[in-house]
Protein backbone atom coordinates (compact mmCIF):
# COMPACT_ATOMS: atom_id res chain seq x y z
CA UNK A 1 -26.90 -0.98 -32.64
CA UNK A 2 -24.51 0.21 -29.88
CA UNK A 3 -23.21 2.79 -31.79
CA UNK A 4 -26.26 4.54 -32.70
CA UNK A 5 -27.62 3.96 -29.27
CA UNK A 6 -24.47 6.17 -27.53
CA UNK A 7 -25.04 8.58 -30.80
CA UNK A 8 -28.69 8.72 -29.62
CA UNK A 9 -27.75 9.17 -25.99
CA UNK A 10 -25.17 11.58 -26.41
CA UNK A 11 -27.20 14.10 -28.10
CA UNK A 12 -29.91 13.52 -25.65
CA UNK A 13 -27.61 15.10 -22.88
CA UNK A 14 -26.55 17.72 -24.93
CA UNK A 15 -30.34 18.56 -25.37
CA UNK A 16 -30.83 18.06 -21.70
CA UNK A 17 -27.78 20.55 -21.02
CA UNK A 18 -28.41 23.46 -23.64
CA UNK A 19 -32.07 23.46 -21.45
CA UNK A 20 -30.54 23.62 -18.38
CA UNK A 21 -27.78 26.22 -19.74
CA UNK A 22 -24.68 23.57 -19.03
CA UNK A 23 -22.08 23.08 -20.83
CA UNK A 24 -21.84 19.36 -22.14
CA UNK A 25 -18.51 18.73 -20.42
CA UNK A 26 -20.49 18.95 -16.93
CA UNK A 27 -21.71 15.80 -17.65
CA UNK A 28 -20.32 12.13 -17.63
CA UNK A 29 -22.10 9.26 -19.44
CA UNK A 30 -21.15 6.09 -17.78
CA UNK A 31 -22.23 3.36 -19.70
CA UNK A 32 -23.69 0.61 -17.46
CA UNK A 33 -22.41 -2.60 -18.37
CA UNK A 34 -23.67 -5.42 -16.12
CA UNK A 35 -24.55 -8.90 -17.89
CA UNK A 36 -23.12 -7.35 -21.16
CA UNK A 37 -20.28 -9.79 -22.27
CA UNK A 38 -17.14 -8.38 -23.22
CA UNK A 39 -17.65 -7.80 -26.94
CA UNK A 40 -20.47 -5.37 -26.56
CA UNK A 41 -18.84 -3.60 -23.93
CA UNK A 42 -15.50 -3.51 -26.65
CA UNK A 43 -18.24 -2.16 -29.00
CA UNK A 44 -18.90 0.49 -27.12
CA UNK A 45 -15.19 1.34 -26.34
CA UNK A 46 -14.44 1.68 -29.60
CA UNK A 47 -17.09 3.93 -29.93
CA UNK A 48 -15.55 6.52 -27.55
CA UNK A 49 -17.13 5.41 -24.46
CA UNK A 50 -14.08 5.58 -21.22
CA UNK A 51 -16.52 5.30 -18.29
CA UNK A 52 -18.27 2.02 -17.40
CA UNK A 53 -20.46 1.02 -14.24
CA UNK A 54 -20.54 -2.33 -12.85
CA UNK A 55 -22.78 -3.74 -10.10
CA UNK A 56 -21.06 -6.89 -8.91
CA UNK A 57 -17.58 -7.19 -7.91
CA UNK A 58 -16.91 -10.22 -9.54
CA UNK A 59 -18.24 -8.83 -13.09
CA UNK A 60 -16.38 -5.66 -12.74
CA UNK A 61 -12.96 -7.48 -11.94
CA UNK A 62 -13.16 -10.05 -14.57
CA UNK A 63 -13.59 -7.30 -17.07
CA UNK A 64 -11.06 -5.21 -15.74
CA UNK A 65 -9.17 -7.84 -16.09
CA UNK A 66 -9.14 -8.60 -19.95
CA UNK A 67 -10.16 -4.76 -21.25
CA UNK A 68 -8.39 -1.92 -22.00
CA UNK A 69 -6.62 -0.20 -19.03
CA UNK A 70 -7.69 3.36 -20.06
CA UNK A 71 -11.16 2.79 -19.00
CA UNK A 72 -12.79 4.68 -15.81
CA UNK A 73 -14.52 1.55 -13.64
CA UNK A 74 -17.22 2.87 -11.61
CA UNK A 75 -18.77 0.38 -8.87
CA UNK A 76 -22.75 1.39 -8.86
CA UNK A 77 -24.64 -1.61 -7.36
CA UNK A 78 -24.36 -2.03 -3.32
CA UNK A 79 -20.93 -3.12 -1.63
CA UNK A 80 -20.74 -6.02 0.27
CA UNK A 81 -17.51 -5.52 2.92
CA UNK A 82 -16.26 -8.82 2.27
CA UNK A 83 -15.43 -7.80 -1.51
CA UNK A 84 -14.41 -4.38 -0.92
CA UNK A 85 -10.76 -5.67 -0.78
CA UNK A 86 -11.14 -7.36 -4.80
CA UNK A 87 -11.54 -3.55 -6.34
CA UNK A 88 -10.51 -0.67 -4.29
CA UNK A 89 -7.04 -0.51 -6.36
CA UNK A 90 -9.38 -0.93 -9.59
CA UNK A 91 -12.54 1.32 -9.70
CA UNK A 92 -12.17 5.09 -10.35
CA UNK A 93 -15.44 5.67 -8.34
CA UNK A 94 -17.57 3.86 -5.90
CA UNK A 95 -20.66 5.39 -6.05
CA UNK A 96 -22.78 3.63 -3.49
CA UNK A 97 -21.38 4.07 0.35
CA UNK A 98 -24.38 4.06 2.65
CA UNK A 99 -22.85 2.82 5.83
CA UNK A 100 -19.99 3.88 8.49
CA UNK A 101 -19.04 0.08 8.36
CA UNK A 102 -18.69 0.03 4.56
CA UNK A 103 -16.19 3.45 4.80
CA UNK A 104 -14.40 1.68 7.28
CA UNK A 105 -13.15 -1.74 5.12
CA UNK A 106 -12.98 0.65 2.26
CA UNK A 107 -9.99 2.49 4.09
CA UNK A 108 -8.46 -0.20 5.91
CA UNK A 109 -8.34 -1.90 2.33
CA UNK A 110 -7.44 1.39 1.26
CA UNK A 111 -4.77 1.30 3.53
CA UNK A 112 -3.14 -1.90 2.84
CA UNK A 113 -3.01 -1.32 -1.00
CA UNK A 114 -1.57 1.92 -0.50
CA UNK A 115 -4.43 3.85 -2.56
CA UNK A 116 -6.56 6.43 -2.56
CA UNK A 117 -9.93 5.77 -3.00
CA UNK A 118 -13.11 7.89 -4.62
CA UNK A 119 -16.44 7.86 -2.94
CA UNK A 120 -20.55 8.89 -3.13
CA UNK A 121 -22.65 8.46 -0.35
CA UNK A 122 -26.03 6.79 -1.69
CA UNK A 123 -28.87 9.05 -0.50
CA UNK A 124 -32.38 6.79 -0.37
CA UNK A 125 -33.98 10.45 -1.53
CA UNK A 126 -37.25 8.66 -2.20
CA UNK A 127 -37.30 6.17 1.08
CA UNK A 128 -38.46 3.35 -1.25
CA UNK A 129 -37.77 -0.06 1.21
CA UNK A 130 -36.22 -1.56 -1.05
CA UNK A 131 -33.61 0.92 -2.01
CA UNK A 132 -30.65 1.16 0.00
CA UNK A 133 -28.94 3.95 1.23
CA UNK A 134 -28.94 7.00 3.81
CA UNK A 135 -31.74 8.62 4.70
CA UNK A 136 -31.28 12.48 3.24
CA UNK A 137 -31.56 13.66 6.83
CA UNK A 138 -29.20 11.01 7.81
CA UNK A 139 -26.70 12.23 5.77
CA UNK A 140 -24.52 14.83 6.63
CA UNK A 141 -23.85 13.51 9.97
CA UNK A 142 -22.37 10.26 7.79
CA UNK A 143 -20.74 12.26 5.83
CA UNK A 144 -18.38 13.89 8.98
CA UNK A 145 -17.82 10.55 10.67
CA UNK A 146 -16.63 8.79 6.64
CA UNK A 147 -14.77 12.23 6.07
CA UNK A 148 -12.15 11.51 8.60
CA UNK A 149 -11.03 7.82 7.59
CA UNK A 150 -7.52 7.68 5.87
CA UNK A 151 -7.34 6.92 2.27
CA UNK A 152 -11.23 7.70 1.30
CA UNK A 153 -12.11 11.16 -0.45
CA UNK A 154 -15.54 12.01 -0.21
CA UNK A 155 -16.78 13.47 -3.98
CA UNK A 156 -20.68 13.81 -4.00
CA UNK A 157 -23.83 12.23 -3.48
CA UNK A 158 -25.49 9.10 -5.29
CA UNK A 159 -29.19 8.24 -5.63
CA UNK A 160 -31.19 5.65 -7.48
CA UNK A 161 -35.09 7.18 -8.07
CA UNK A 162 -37.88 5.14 -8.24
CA UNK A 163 -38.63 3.40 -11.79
CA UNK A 164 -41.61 5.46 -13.35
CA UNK A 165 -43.34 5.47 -16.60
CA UNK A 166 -43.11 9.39 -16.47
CA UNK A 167 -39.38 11.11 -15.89
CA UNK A 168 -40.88 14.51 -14.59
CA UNK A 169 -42.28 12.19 -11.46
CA UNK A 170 -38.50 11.70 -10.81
CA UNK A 171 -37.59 16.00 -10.69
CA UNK A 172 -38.52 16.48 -6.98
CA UNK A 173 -35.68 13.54 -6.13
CA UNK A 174 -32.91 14.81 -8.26
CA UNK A 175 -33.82 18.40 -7.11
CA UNK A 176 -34.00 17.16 -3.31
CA UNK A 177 -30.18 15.51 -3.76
CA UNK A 178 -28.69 18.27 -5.87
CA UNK A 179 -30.25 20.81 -2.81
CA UNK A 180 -28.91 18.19 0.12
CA UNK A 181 -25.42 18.35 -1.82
CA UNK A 182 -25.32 22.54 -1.98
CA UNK A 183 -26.23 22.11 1.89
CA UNK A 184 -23.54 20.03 2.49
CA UNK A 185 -20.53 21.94 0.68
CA UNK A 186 -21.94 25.29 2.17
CA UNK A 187 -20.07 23.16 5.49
CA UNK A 188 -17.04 22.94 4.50
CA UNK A 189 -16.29 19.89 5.97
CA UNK A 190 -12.66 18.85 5.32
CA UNK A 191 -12.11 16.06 2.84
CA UNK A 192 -15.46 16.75 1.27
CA UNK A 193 -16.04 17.50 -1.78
CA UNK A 194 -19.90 18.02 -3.24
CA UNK A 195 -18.69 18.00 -6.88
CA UNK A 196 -20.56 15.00 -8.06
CA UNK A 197 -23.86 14.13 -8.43
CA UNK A 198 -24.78 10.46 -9.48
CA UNK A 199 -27.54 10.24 -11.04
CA UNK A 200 -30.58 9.41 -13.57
CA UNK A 201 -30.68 6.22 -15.29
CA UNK A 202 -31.78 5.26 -19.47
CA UNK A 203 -35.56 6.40 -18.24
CA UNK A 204 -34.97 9.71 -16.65
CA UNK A 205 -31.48 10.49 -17.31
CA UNK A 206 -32.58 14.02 -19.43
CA UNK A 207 -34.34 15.44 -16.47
CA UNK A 208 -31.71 13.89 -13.99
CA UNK A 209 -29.47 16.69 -16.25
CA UNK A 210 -31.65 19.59 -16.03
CA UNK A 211 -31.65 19.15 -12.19
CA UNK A 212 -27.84 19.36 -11.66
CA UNK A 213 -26.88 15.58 -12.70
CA UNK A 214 -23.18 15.19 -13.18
CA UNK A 215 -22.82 11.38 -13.90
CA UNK A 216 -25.73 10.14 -15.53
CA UNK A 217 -25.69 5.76 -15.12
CA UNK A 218 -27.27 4.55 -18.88
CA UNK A 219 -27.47 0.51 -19.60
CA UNK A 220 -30.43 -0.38 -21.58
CA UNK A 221 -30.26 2.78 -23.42
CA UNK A 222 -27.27 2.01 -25.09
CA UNK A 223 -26.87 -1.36 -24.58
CA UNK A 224 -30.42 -2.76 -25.04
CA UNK A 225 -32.60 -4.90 -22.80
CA UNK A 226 -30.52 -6.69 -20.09
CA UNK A 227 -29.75 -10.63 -20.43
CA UNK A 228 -30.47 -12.10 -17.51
CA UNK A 229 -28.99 -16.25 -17.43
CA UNK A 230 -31.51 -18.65 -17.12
């Protein structure tokens, strides 16, 4: 099943970037892995896939732990401080910094591990209450007081749109981020880069593409309905 879901998946994003007029290597599928045991996740390793997304600390470390060191760890889900210090020397990418308190424990952790690490600042592009992250208009001004901490690289924005039967509804979000992130980088704010753009989930992902998307987040759509214990 895996394996023709990622088949399925991967041509959709070529699709979505021969519309857009992208070439297919400006986009990253990270397959999202939370409540998938280790086996399916080893399915879709051998498969190809390099890039997986975690959203609790604890699940990421404990399959960090016992897979394959190749693999690209990306934390997606919120960051609590307290467990910022289990995966800073572990995750290629944290993708969901939405506070200058959170920045801060990542680089003193940083700091003490002697590491470097990878950021997105989660934009709430949609201001649904129960989202987190930074207000769009919010963010920039973030963005200068995270870009001066030691040991943190800022890389690009992250947003989560709203679930919706219809992916078009989600456009005007991934337009709105992908406009906020030319904004930014037309600053040229030292230690900022606006080269990524997170987002576009298994429901939207194809139009998440079209808009600019350069990490596209995909669980169910490759790894089926989640499990949820009982």
């Amino acid at each position: 099943m895996i394996r023709e879901n990622l088949i399925k998946v991967q041509n959709n994003v070529k699709e979505a970037c021969e519309k857009a007029g992208r070439r297919n290597t400006e986009v990253t599928l990270i397959a999202v892995s939370k409540t998938k045991p280790v086996s399916m996740l080893m399915e879709a390793y051998n498969c190809g896939c390099r890039e997986f997304g975690e959203n609790k600390v604890q699940e990421l470390v404990d399959k960090y732990e016992v897979m394959p060191k190749d693999i690209k760890w990306h934390m997606i889900g919120h960051l609590q401080r307290n467990k910022v210090k289990y995966i800073v020397d572990k995750v290629a990418l944290i993708h969901s910094v939405d506070s200058l308190k959170l920045a801060e424990e990542i680089s003193k952790e940083a700091s003490k591990k002697q590491v470097q690490v990878s950021v997105l600042i989660e934009v709430n592009v949609a201001g649904e209450d129960t989202k987190f992250g930074v207000k769009p208009e919010e963010t920039e001004a973030l963005i200068r007081k995270i870009a001066v901490l030691e040991g943190i690289h800022i890389e690009g924005l992250m947003t989560i749109a709203p679930y919706v039967d219809v992916p078009e509804e989600n456009r005007q979000y991934f337009a709105t981020l992908k406009q906020l992130a030319v904004d930014i980088n037309r600053k040229n704010i030292d230690n900022v880069n606006m080269n990524v753009l997170s987002m576009g989930m298994t429901g939207d992902y194809m139009v998440a593409i079209e808009e600019g998307a350069s990490y596209v987040r995909v669980g169910t759509g490759i790894f089926g309905e989640r499990q949820y214990p009982v």
